[in-house]
Every structure is written in C-alpha cells, then in structure tokens.
Protein backbone atom coordinates (compact mmCIF):
# COMPACT_ATOMS: atom_id res chain seq x y z
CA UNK A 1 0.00 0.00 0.00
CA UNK A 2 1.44 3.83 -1.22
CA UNK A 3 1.49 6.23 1.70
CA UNK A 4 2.22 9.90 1.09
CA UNK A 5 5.62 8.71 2.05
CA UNK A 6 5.51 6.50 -0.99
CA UNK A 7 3.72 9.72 -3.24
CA UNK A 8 7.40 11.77 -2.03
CA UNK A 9 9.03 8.39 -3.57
CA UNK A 10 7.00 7.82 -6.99
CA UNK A 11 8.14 11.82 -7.64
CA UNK A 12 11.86 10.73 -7.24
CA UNK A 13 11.40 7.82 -9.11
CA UNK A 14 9.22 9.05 -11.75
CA UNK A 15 11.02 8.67 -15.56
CA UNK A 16 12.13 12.21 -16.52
CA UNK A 17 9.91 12.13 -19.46
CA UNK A 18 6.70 11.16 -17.67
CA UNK A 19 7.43 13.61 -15.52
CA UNK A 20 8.45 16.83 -18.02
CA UNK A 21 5.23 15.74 -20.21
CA UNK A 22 2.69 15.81 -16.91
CA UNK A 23 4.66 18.99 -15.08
CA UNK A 24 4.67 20.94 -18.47
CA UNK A 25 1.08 19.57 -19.19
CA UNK A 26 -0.51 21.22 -16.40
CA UNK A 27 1.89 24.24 -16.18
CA UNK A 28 0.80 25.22 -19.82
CA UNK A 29 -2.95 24.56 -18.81
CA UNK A 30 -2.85 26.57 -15.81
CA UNK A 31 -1.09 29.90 -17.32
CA UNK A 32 -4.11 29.23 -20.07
CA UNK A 33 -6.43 29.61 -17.70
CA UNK A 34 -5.18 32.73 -15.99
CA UNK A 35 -4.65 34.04 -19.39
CA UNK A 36 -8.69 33.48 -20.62
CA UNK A 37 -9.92 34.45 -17.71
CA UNK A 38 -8.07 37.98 -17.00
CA UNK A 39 -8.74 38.45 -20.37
CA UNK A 40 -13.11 37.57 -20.62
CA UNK A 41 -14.08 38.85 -17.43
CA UNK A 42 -13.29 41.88 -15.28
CA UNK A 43 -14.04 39.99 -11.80
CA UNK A 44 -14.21 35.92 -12.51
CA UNK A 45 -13.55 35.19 -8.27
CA UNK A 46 -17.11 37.11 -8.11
CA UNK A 47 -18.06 34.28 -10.95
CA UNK A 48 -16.66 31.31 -9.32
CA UNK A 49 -18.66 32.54 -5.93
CA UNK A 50 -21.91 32.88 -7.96
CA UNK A 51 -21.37 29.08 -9.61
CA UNK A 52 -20.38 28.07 -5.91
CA UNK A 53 -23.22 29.04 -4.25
CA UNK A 54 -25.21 27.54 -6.96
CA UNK A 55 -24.03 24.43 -6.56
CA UNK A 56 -23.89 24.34 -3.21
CA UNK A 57 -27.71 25.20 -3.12
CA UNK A 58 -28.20 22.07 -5.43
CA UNK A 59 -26.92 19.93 -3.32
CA UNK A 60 -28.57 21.27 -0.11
CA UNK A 61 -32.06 20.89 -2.04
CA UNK A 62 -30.37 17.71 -3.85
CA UNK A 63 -33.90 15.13 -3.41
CA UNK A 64 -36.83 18.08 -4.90
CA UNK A 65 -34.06 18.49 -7.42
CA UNK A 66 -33.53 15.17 -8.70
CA UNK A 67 -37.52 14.84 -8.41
CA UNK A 68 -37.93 17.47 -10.47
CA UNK A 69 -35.00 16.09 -13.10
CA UNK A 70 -36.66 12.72 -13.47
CA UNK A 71 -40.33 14.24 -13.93
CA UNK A 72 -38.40 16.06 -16.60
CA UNK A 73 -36.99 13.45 -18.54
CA UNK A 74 -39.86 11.14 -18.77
CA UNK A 75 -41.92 14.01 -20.20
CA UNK A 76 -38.78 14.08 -22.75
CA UNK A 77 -39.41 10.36 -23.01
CA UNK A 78 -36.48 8.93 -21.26
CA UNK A 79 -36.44 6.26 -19.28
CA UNK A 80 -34.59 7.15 -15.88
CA UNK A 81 -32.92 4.31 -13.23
CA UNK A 82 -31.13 5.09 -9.70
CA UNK A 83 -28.20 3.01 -8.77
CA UNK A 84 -27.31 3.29 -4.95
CA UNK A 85 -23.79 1.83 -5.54
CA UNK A 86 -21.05 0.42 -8.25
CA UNK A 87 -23.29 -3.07 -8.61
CA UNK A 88 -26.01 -1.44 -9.33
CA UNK A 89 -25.04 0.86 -11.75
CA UNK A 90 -22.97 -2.12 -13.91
CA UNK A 91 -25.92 -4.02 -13.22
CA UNK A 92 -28.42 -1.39 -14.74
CA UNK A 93 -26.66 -1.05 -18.07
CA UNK A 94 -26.12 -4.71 -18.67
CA UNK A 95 -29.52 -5.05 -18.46
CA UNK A 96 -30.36 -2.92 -20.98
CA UNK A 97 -27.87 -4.00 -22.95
CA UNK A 98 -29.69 -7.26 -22.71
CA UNK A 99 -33.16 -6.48 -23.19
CA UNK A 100 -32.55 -3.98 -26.19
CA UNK A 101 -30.44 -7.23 -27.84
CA UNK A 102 -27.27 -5.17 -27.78
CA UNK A 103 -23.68 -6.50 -27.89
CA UNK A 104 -21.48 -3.79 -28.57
CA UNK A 105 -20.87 -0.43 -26.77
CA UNK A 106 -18.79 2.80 -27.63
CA UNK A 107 -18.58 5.35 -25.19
CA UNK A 108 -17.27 8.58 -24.94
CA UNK A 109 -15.10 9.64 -21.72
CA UNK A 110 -16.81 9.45 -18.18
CA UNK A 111 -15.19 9.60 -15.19
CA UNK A 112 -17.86 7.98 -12.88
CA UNK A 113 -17.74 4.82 -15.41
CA UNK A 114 -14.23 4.66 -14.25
CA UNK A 115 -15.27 5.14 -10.90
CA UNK A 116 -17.63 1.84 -11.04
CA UNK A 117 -15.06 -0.12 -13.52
CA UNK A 118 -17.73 -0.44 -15.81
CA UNK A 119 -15.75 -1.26 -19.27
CA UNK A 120 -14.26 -4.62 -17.26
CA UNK A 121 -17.57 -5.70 -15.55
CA UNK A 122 -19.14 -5.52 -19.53
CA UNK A 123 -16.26 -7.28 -20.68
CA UNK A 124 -16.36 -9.49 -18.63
CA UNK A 125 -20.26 -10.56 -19.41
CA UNK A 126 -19.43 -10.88 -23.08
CA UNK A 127 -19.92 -7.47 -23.94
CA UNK A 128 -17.91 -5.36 -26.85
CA UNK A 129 -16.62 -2.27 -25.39
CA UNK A 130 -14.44 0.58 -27.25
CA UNK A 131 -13.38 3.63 -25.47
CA UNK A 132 -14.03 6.48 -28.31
CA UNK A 133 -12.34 9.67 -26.68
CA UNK A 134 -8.47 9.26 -28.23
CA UNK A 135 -6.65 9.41 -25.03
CA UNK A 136 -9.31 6.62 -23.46
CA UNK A 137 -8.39 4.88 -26.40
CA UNK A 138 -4.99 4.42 -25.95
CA UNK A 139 -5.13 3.42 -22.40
CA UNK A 140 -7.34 0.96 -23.37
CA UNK A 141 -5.27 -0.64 -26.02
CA UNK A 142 -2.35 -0.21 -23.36
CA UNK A 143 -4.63 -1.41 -20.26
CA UNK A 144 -4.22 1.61 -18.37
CA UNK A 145 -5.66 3.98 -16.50
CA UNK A 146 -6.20 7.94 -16.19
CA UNK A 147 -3.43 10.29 -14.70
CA UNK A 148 -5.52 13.07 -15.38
CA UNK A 149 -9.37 13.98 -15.25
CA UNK A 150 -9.31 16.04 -18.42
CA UNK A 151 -6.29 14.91 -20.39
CA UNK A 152 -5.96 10.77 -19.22
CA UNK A 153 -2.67 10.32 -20.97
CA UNK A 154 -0.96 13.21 -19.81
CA UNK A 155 1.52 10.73 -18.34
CA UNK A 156 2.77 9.87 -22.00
CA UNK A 157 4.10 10.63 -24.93
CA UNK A 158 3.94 10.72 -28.78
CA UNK A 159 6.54 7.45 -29.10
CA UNK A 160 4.90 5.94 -26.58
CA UNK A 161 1.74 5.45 -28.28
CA UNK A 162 3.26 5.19 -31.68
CA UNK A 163 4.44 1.95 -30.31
CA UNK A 164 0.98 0.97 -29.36
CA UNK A 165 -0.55 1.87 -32.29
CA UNK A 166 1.83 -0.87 -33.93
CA UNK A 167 1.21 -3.50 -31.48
CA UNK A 168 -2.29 -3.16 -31.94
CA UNK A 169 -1.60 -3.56 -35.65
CA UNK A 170 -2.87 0.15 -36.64
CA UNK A 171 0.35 0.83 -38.34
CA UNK A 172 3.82 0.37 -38.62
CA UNK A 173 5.82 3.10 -36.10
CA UNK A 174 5.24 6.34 -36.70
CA UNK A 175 4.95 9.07 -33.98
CA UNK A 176 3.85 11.92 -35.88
CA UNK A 177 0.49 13.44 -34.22
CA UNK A 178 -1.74 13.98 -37.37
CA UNK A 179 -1.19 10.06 -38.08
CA UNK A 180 -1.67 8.89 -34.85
CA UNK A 181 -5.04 10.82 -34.81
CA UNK A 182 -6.03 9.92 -38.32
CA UNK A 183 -5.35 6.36 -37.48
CA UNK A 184 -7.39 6.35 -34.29
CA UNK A 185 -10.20 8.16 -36.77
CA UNK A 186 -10.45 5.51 -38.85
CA UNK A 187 -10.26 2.63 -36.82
CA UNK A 188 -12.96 3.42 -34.65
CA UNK A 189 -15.22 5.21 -37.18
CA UNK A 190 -16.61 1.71 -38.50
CA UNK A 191 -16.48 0.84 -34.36
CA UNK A 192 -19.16 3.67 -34.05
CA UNK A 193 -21.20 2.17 -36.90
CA UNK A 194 -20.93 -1.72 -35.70
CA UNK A 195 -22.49 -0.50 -32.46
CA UNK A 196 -25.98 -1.07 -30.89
CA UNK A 197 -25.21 1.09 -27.53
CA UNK A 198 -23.79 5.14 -27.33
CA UNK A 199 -22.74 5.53 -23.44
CA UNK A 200 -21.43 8.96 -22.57
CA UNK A 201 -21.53 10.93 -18.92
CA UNK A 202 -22.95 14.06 -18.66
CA UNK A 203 -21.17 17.65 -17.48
CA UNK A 204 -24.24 18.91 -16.33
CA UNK A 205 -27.95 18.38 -15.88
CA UNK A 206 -30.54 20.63 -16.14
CA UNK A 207 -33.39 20.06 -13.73
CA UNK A 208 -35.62 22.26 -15.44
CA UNK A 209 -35.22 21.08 -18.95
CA UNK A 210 -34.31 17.41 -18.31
CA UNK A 211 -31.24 18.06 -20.65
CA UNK A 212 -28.09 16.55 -20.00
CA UNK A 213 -25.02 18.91 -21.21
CA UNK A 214 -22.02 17.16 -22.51
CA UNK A 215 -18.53 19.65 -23.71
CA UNK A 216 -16.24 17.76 -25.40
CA UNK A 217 -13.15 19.10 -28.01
CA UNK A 218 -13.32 15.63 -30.06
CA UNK A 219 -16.98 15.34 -31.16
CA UNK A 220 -16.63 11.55 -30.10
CA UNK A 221 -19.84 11.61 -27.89
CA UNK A 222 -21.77 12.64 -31.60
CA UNK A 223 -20.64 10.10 -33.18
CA UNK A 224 -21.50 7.47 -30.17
CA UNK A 225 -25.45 8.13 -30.33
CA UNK A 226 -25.75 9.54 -34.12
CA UNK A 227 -25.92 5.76 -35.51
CA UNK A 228 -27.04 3.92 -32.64
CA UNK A 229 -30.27 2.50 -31.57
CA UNK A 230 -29.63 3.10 -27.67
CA UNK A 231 -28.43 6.07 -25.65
CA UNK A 232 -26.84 5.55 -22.20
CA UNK A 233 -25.75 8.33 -20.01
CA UNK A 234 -24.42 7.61 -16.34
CA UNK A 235 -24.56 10.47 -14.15
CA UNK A 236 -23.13 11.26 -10.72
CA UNK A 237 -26.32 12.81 -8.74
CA UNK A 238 -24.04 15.78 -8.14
CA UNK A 239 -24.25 16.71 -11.84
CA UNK A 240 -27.45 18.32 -11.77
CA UNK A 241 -28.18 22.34 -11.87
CA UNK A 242 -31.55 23.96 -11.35
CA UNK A 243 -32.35 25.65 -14.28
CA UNK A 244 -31.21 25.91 -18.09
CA UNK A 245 -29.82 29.60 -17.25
CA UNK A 246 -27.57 28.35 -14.76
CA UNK A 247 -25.84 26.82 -17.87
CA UNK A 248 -24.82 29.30 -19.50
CA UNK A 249 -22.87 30.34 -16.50
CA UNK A 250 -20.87 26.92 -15.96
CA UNK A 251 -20.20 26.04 -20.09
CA UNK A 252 -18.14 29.11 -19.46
CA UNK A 253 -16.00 28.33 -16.58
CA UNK A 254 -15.42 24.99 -17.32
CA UNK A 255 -13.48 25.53 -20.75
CA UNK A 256 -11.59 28.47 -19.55
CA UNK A 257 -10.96 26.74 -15.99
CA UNK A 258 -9.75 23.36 -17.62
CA UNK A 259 -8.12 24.18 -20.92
CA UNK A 260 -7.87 28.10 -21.16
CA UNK A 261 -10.61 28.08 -23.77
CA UNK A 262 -13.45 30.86 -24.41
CA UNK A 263 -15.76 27.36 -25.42
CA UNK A 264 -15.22 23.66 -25.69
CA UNK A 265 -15.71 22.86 -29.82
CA UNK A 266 -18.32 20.60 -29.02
CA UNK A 267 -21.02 21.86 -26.58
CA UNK A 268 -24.45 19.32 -26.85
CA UNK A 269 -28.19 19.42 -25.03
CA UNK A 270 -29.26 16.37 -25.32
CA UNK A 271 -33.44 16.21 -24.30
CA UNK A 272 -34.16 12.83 -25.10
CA UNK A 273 -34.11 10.56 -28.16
CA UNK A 274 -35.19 10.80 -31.50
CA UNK A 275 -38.48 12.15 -32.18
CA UNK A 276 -40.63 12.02 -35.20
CA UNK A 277 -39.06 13.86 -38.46
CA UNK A 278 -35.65 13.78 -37.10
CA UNK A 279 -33.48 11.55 -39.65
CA UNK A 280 -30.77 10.02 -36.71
CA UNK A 281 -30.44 9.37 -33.22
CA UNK A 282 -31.53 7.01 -31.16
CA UNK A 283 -34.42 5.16 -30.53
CA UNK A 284 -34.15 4.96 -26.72
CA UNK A 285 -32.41 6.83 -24.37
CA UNK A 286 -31.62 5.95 -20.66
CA UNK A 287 -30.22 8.29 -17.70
CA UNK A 288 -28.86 5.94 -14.83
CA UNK A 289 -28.04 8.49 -11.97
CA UNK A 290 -25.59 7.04 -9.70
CA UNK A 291 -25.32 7.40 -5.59
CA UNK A 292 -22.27 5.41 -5.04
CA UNK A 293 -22.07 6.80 -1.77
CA UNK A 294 -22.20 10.57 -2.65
CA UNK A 295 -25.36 10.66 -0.04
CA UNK A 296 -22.97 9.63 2.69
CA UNK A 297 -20.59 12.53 1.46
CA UNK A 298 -23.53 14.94 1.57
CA UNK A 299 -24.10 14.27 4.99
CA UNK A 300 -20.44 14.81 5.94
CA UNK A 301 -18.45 17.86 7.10
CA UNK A 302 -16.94 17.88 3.54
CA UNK A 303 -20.28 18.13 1.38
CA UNK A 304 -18.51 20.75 -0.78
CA UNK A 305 -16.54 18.61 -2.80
CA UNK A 306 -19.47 17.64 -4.33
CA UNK A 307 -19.75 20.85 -6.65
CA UNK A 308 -16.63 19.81 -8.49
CA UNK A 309 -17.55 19.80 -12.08
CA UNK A 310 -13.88 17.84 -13.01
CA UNK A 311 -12.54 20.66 -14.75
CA UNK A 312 -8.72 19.91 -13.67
CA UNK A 313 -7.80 23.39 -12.46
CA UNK A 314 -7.03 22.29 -9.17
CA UNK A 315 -4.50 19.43 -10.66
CA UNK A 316 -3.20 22.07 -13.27
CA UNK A 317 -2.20 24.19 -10.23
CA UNK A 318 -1.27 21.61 -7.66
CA UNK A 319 2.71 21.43 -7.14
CA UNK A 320 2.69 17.83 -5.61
CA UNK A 321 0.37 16.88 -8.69
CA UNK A 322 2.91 18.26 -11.33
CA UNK A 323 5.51 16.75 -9.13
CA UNK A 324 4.09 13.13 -8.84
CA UNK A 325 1.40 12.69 -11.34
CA UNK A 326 -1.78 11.10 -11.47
CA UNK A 327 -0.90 7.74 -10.91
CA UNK A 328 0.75 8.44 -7.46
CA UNK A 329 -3.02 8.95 -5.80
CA UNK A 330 -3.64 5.33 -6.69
CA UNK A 331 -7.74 6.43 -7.34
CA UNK A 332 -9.76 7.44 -10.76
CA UNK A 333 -9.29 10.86 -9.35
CA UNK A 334 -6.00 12.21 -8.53
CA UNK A 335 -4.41 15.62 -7.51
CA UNK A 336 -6.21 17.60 -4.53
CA UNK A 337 -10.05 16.83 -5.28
CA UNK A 338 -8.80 13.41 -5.36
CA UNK A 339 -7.38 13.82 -2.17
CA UNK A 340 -10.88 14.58 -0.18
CA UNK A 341 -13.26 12.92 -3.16
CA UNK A 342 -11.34 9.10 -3.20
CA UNK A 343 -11.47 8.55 0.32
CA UNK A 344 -15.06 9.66 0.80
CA UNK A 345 -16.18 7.27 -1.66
CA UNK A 346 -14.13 4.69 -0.33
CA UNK A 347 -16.80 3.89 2.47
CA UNK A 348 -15.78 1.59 4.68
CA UNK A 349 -11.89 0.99 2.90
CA UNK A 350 -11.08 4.99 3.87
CA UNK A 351 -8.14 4.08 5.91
CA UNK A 352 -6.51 2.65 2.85
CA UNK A 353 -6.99 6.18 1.16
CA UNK A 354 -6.91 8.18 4.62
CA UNK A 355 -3.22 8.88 3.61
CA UNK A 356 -3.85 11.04 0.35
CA UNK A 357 -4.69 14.34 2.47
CA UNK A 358 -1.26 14.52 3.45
CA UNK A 359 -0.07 14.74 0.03
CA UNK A 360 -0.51 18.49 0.21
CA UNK A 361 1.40 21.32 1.11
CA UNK A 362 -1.74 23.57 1.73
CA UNK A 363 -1.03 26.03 -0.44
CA UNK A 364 -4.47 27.22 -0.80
CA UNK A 365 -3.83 27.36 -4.60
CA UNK A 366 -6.47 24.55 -5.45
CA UNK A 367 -8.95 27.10 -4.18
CA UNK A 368 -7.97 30.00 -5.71
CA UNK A 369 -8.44 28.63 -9.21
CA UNK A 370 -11.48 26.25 -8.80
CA UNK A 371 -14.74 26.97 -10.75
CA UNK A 372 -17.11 26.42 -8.15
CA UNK A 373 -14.76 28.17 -5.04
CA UNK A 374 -14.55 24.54 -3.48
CA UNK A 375 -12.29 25.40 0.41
CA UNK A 376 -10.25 21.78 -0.86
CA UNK A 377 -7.38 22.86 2.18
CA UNK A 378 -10.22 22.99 4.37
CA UNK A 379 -11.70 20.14 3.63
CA UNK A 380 -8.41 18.17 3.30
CA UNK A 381 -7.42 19.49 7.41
CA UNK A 382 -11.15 18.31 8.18
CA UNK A 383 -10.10 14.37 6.39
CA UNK A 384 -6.76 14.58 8.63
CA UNK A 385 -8.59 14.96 11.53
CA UNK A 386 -10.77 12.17 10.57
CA UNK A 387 -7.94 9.88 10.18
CA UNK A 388 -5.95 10.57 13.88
CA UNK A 389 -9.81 10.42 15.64
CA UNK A 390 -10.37 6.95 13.34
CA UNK A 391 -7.15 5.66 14.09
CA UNK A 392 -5.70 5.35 10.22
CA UNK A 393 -2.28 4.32 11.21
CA UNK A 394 -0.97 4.51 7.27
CA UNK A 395 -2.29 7.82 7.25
CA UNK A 396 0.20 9.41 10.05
CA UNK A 397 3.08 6.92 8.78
CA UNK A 398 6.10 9.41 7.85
CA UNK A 399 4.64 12.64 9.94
CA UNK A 400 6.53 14.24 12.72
CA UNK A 401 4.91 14.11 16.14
CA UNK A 402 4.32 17.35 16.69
CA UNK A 403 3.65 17.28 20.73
CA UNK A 404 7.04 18.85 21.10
CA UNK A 405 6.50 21.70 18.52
CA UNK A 406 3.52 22.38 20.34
CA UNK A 407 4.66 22.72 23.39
CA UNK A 408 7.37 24.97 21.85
CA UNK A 409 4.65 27.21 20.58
CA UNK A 410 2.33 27.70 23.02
CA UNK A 411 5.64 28.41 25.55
CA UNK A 412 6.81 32.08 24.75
CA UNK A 413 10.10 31.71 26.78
CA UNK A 414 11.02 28.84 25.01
CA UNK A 415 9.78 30.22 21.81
CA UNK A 416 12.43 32.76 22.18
CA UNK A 417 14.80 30.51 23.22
CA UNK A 418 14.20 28.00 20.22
CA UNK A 419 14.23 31.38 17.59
CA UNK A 420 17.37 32.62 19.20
CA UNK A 421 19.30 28.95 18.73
CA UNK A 422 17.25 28.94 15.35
CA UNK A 423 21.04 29.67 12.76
CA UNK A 424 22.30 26.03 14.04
CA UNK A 425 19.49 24.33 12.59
CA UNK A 426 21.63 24.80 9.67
CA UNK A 427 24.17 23.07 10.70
CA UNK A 428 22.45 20.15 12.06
CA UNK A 429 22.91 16.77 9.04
CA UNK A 430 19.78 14.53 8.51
CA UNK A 431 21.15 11.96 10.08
CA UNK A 432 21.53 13.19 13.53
CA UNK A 433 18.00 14.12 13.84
CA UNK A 434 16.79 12.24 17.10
CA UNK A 435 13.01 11.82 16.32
CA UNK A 436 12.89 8.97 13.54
CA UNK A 437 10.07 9.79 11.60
CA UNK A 438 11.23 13.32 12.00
CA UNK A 439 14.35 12.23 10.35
CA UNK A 440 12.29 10.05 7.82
CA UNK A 441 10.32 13.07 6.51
CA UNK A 442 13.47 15.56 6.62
CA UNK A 443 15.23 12.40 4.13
CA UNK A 444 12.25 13.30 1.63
CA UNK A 445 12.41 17.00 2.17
CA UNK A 446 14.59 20.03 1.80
CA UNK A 447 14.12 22.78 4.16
CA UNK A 448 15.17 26.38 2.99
CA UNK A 449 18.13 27.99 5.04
CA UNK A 450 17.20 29.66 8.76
CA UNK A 451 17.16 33.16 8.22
CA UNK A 452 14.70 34.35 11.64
CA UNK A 453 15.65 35.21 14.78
CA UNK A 454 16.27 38.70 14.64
CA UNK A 455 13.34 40.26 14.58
CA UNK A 456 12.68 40.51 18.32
CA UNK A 457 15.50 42.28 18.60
CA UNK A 458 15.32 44.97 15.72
CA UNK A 459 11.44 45.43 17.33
CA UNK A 460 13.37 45.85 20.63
CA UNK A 461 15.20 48.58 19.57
CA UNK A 462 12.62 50.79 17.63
CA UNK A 463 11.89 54.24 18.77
C-alpha cells in the first residue's frame, strides 16, 4: 500500500519524461487559464462565488431536485434508473444492454464509469466495449488507467503510443500526431457504426429542462449516439443544476478553468431521443443516476466537494500533482479533489486512502483557481482529523509528532529561546535528527536555510 511517504518516492522515481510531459502539461494549462480568464471577465472570483453558491444550493435541495430532473426526462421520453452503488449501476446497463439485444458499446469519456469499472464488468459478461475519446483509447489498447481527469494520458508521450498503435496492428511506427489521430479516426469510425449502444456521462444536468449537457473538443460523444439504436448516459447525482440559465454560466468556466478556452468545440443538449421527423439518433435513451455513496458525502463535514464539475484546475495548479502525477493517488481521481473525493467514496476501505490528504502542502492554490470556489485545504485538514480520531495508522506513517512543537509554541520563553538557537538548525545533518520519523520526513524533504531570529530584537530597539 502507497502512503504519502511512498507519493514523495513515486516523484523521485518518476522517468524524466513522464514527468516533463505531466509537469509541463498542467503548467501550460494553468497559465491558459489565468490568461482566458483575466482576459473575458473583469471579476471571474465574483463568478466562481456565484457558480459556488449555486451548486452548493443544489446539493442542499439535492432530493426536490432530482424529483424534479426525473419528472423532466420522462416528459422528454427517457427512461430514468437510480443506482445506490457500483453493482447497481454495472448491473443497470447490462440489463439494458440485454433487453434492447445489444452487444457492442462505444462510449465517450466518463469519469464515474471509471469510478464503477464499468468497461471490465461488460467485458467481462461478453460485452464489446471501445473507449471512443483518443486518449481513453490508448489506455485501453495499453490497459491503463487515467493520470488526469481532463487529459488521461498526460503521463505519455507521442513514441509511446506510436508503439501501441503498432502493437495493436494500426500501423507500422510512426509518432507523428496527425497520423496517430487519423489512425485512431479511422479505426474506430466503422467501431461507431458496428455498435448497438452510445454511453457517454454528462457535465451537467438541467433540472428544469431534463437536458443533459455534454462539452467535449473531439466530437466523439456525436458520433456514439448519431448511428445507434440506444443512448446511455451515467450520471453522478451531483451533476445536476436547477435551471437551463444556470448553464450558461458553468459552459463558461469549465473551458476556460480546464483548458484556457473561451468554449469547448463541441457543446451538446441532449433532451431525449429521437423524435418524429428527425433523420438520426436514437431510438431509446436511458439516464442511470448514480449514488455510489455521494449521499454519505452529503451528509459529511466535507459536502462541498461535491460541486466539483472535473474541470482539472485544481490538478493544473497543484505542485505535488505536477511533481508526482496522477498515478501516485492510486484512485480514478487524482491531484487535490482526489485527495478529499477518493477517500469519501471509499466507504468503509477509507483508511486505505486516509493517507492522500497529506499529500498536500496547503497552499491554498487549489482554491484560488477552482470553478465552483470549493475550500479543498479545508476540507483536506477536516479528512486529517478524521484519520488521527479513526485511528488510520498509514495515514500518520512518515509525519513528525508534533507534541514537542507544540509545546514549543504555546511556551513564549522557550519560543524565544528555540528562535534565538534557530542559525544552528543549519548546521544540524539529517542523520543526527533524534526523532525517527522526523528524520524520515526531513530524508524526503529540503528545508530552505534559517534566516529568523532577529526580529525581536530589531522590534526591541525601535523608537
């Protein structure tokens, strides 16, 4: 089992082109973002408070909500399940699968079907499933798994999948971009025609409308319900948004919060399935909303998290993300709302996770660029706490006790004493550090150079 010990270790370790391609990835996304948003909008923290307290309002009136949502759809015409956990949900789309006579599946990229391992559990019934986004693709072909909740392959790089492409037998080697993606293109175009089943996610769901809102830059999710008989969208209960106005505010900030862009290229309200006089589409359409123990998060002291609408500014930003990557969380969602969201959902295996809020340095900078003005260092101090009261013993593996420093603190005699005797600190080698896991997490760490201790007496002195 990783600690955050073990997250300090997969940085080190990390090859130096994994890491340049996912430290440059998100550098280049996050000065995008600053960029389109200093640019569009003369005040876009008053923005981000707005879409907070929107969300947060959804979730606090979450059950009339989803009431209202499901009266909305069926007047649409679609057919609407709820799945309380993982089970369920796989459960729920074999069986349609099944009783529409359907064998094969594309689907466009959706986090929460990661979430519930859905591609192995259809698989694994007999079922035909190909990932459509392009970077889904190739971790499919290379059975991996996301470092990223916008960009999945992040982690890798152009000769990387060349040499996938060949072993799948799309091509001799060739790492040039445009043939990669032309190669993916026509390999999966006949998948999207072969297909009986389109499953996609959803971004957002209007209550009002009983639309679900899907942005995309590929136009993969089209092409996964143009030619298909049956439409299948999972959908976190989270997703959902009172009113069709709300939208406009959201499409937005998710763009220019996860990519730097004024407006995804693709940007689809989807009411329900093909109606009389419209040529394509399909026949049916199905909205499975999922629980998977989100109720148990909206009853905790971290409900927030829930407004996350898995935009990726917080990993963009996050200097242990850049550092370690995706992979290092060891859950579909890395980086700091992968920190509070994974062990939430973990349920009853949270002490295996409980570790992942240490993998922070509190920066506050998560915050400052989410979309929905989620407190994430708040919320990660309040999952600490949860771990010393619950006794995670992985999760304080590696941290200093901090009874002495304390004491030190709350003393102010020996706080002047300790400031005053500050300069030999740098003097002092790792390995004659007397605490052990104080000298474990100092191996891991570099501290900057003393410099204190003098300001007492400069104050002292003033006139």
């Amino acid at each position: 089992m990783k600690t955050h010990q073990q997250i300090d270790r997969v940085a080190r370790d990390l090859d130096p082109e994994v890491h340049q391609a996912n430290f440059m990835g998100a550098k280049l996304k996050s000065e995008r973002r600053y960029a389109a948003l200093e640019r569009d909008y003369p005040d876009s923290d008053k923005l981000r408070q707005v879409a907070g307290q929107i969300k947060q309002h959804t979730l606090e009136h979450l059950d009339q909500y989803l009431e209202q949502a499901e009266a909305a759809f069926q007047k649409n015409g679609v057919k609407v399940h709820f799945a309380t956990d993982d089970a369920a949900v796989n459960a729920t789309v074999l069986r349609i699968m099944n009783e529409t006579g359907s064998q094969r599946m594309v689907k466009s990229k959706s986090m929460v079907t990661e979430e519930i391992h859905l591609l192995d559990y259809l698989e694994r019934h007999g079922k035909e499933v190909v990932e459509t986004d392009l970077g889904e693709f190739i971790l499919q072909i290379d059975g991996d798994h996301p470092s990223h909740i916008v960009t999945p392959i992040v982690h890798k790089n152009r000769r990387g999948i060349a040499e996938s492409f060949e072993r799948k037998g799309l091509g001799d080697y060739n790492d040039d971009p445009e043939t990669i993606t032309r190669r993916a293109r026509a390999y999966l175009r006949q998948k999207y025609l072969d297909a009986d089943v389109g499953l996609t996610g959803a971004n957002f769901v209007s209550a009002e409308s009983g639309r679900i809102v899907l942005v995309t830059n590929e136009g993969n999710a089209r092409f996964c319900m143009a030619a298909n008989r049956v439409h299948i969208a999972v959908v976190g209960i989270e997703k959902l948004v009172p009113t069709d106005r709300d939208l406009g505010l959201f499409i937005n900030l998710i763009g220019r919060s996860g990519t730097g862009q004024q407006l995804t290229v693709y940007n689809q309200f989807i009411g329900g399935p093909r109606v009389e006089g419209q040529p394509h589409g399909p026949e049916e359409m199905h909205v499975v909303f999922v629980d998977n123990r989100r109720t148990e998060v909206l009853a905790s002291d971290c409900r927030e998290i829930l407004r996350c609408i898995r935009c990726g500014a917080c990993l963009n930003v996050c200097p242990i993300y850049r550092q370690s990557g995706g992979h290092a969380y060891r859950s579909v969602y890395p980086g700091p709302v992968g920190a509070v969201l994974s062990p939430l959902l973990a349920g009853n295996r949270f002490p295996e996770l409980a570790d992942l809020p240490k993998a922070s340095s509190l920066c506050g900078a998560c915050n400052e660029v989410c979309p929905v003005d989620i407190p994430i260092p708040d919320l990660l101090l309040r999952l600490r706490d949860k771990a010393k009261r619950e006794g995670a013993k992985d999760a304080m593996k590696g941290t200093p006790n901090l009874g002495m420093w304390a004491t030190l603190c709350s003393q102010p005699a020996m706080w002047k004493t300790a400031l005053s005797m500050g300069h030999t600190m740098n003097y002092i080698p790792t390995e004659m550090i007397p605490n052990p896991s104080a000298k474990a997490w100092q191996a891991a760490r570099k501290l900057p150079k003393f410099q204190g201790g003098e300001f007492r007496k400069w104050f002292k002195n003033r006139k």
